[in-house]
Protein backbone atom coordinates (compact mmCIF):
# COMPACT_ATOMS: atom_id res chain seq x y z
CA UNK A 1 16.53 4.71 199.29
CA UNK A 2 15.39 8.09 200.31
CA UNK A 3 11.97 9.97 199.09
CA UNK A 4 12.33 13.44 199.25
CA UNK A 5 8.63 14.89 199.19
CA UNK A 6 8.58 18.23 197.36
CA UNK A 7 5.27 18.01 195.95
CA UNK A 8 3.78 20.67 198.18
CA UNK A 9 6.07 22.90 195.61
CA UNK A 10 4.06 21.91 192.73
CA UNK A 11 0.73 21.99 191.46
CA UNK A 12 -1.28 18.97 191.29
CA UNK A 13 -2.50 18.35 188.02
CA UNK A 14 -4.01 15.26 188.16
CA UNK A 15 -7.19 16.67 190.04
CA UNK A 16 -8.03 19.68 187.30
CA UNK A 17 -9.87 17.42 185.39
CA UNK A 18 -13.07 18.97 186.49
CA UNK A 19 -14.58 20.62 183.22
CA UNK A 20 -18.32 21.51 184.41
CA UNK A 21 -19.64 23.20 187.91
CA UNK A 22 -23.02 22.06 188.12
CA UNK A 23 -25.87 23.83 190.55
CA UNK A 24 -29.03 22.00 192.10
CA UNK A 25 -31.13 22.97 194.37
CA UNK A 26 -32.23 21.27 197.82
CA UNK A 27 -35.72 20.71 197.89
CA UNK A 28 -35.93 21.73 201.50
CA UNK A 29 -35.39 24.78 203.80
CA UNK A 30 -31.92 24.45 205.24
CA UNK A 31 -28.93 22.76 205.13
CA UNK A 32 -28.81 20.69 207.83
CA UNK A 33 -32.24 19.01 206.76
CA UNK A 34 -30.30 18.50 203.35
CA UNK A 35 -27.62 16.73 204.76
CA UNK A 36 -29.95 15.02 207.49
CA UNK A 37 -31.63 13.87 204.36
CA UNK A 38 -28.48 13.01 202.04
CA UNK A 39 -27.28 10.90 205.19
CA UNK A 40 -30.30 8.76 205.32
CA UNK A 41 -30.98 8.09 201.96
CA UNK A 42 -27.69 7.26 201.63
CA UNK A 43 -27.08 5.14 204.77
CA UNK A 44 -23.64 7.25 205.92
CA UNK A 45 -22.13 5.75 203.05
CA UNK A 46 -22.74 8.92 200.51
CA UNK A 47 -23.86 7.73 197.25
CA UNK A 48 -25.74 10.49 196.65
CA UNK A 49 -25.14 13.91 197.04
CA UNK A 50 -22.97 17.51 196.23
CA UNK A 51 -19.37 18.79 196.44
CA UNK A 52 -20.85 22.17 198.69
CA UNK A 53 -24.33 23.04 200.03
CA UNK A 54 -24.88 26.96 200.32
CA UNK A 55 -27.34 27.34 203.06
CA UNK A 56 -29.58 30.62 203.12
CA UNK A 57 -27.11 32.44 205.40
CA UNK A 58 -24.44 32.43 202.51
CA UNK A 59 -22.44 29.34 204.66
CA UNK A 60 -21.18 26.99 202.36
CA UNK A 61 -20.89 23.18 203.68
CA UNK A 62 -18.44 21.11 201.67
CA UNK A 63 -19.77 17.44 202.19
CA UNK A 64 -16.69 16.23 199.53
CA UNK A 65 -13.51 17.32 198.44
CA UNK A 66 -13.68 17.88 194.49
CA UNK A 67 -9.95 17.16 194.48
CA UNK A 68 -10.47 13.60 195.65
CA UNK A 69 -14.31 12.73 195.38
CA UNK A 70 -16.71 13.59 193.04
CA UNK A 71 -20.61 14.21 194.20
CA UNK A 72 -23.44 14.53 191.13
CA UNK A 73 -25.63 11.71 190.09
CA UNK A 74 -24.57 8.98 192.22
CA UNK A 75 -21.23 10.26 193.40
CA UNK A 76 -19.66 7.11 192.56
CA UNK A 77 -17.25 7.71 189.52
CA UNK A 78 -19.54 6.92 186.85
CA UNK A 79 -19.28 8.99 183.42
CA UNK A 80 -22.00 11.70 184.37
CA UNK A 81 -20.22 12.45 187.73
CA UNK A 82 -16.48 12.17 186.58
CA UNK A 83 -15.62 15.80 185.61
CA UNK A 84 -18.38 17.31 187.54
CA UNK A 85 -18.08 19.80 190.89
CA UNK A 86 -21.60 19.52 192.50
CA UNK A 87 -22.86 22.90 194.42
CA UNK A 88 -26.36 22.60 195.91
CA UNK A 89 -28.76 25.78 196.87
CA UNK A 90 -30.93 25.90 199.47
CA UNK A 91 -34.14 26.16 197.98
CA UNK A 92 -37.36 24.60 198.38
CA UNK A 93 -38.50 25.03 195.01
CA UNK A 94 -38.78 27.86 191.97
CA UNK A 95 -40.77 29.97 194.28
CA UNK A 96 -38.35 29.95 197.15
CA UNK A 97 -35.94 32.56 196.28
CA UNK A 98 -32.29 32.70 196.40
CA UNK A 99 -30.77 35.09 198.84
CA UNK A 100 -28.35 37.48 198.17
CA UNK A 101 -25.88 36.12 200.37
CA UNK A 102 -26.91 32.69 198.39
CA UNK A 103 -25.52 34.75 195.39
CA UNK A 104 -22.32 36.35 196.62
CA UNK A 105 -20.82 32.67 198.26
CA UNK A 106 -21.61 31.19 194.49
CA UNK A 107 -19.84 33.89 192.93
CA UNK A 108 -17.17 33.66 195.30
CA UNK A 109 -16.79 29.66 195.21
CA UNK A 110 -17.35 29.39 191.42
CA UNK A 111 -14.18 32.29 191.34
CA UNK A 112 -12.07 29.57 193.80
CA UNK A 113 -13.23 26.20 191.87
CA UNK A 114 -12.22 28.29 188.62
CA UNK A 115 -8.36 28.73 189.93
CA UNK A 116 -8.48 25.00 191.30
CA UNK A 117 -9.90 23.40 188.05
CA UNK A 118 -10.18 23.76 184.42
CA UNK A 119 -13.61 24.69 184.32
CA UNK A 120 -15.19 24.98 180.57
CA UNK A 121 -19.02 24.81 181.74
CA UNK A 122 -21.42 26.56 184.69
CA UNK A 123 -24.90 24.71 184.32
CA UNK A 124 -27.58 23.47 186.14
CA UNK A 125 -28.65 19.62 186.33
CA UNK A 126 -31.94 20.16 184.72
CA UNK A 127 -29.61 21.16 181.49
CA UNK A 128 -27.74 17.66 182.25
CA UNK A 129 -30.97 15.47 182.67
CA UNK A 130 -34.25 17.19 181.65
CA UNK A 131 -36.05 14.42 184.14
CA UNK A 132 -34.61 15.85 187.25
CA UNK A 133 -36.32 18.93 188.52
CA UNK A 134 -34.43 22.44 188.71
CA UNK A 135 -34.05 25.74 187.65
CA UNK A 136 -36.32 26.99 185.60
CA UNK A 137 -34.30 28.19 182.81
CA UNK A 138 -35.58 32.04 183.65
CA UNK A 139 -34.09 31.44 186.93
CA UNK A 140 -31.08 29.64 186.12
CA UNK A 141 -30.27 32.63 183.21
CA UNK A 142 -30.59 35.00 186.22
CA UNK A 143 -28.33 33.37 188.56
CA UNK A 144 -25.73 32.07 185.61
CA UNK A 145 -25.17 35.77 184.85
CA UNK A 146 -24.97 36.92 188.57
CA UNK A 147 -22.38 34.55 189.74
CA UNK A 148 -19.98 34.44 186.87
């Protein structure tokens, strides 16, 4: 028997089931304290954490492929992180603002994730789980209508 491969000649449906992109914020100053942080909380074995981390600069840092792993909650599978794409800011807090360059790479990646996936829903994970801190809603309603 012979397996000809011509999937590279179609698209792969069976990873646009991502219906929401959801943005957090870091809680710290730069990216590689976030993912200094995300690696020892979770061990090196990434239970918690994001899809991308947009760092001051405008860099974005994919810590997992959306196509193949999912990173919200836990980053496990479970039903709040199934359909999710994860996108971390790096932000200290409400006070710390977002750069501009912060703005224009989230504009730019939510434009890619939206030709990858079916995406129905741009929030932010306070929306998702009032518990967890985030965006203030005034500064989530500013950034939702810049970067869409």
């Amino acid at each position: 028997m012979k397996i000809i491969d011509i999937t590279d000649k179609f698209n792969d449906n069976s990873c646009k089931i991502k219906k929401k992109i959801v943005f957090h914020w870091t809680g710290g100053s730069t990216a590689k304290g976030a993912i200094n942080w995300l690696n020892e909380r979770n061990e090196g074995h990434g239970s918690v954490g994001y899809n991308y981390i947009i760092d001051k600069s405008g860099d974005i840092y994919m810590l997992a492929n959306p196509k193949v792993r999912w990173m919200h909650n836990t980053g496990t599978g479970t039903i709040n992180d199934k359909n999710i794409v994860s996108i971390s800011l790096v932000a200290k807090d409400e006070h710390d603002k977002i750069t501009e360059a912060q703005i224009k790479s989230s504009k730019s990646l939510v434009k890619k994730l939206n030709d990858l996936f079916w995406i129905t829903e741009i929030t932010h994970h306070a929306a998702l789980n009032s518990q967890k801190q985030d965006f203030p809603e005034y500064i989530w309603r500013e950034l939702e209508q810049r970067i869409k």
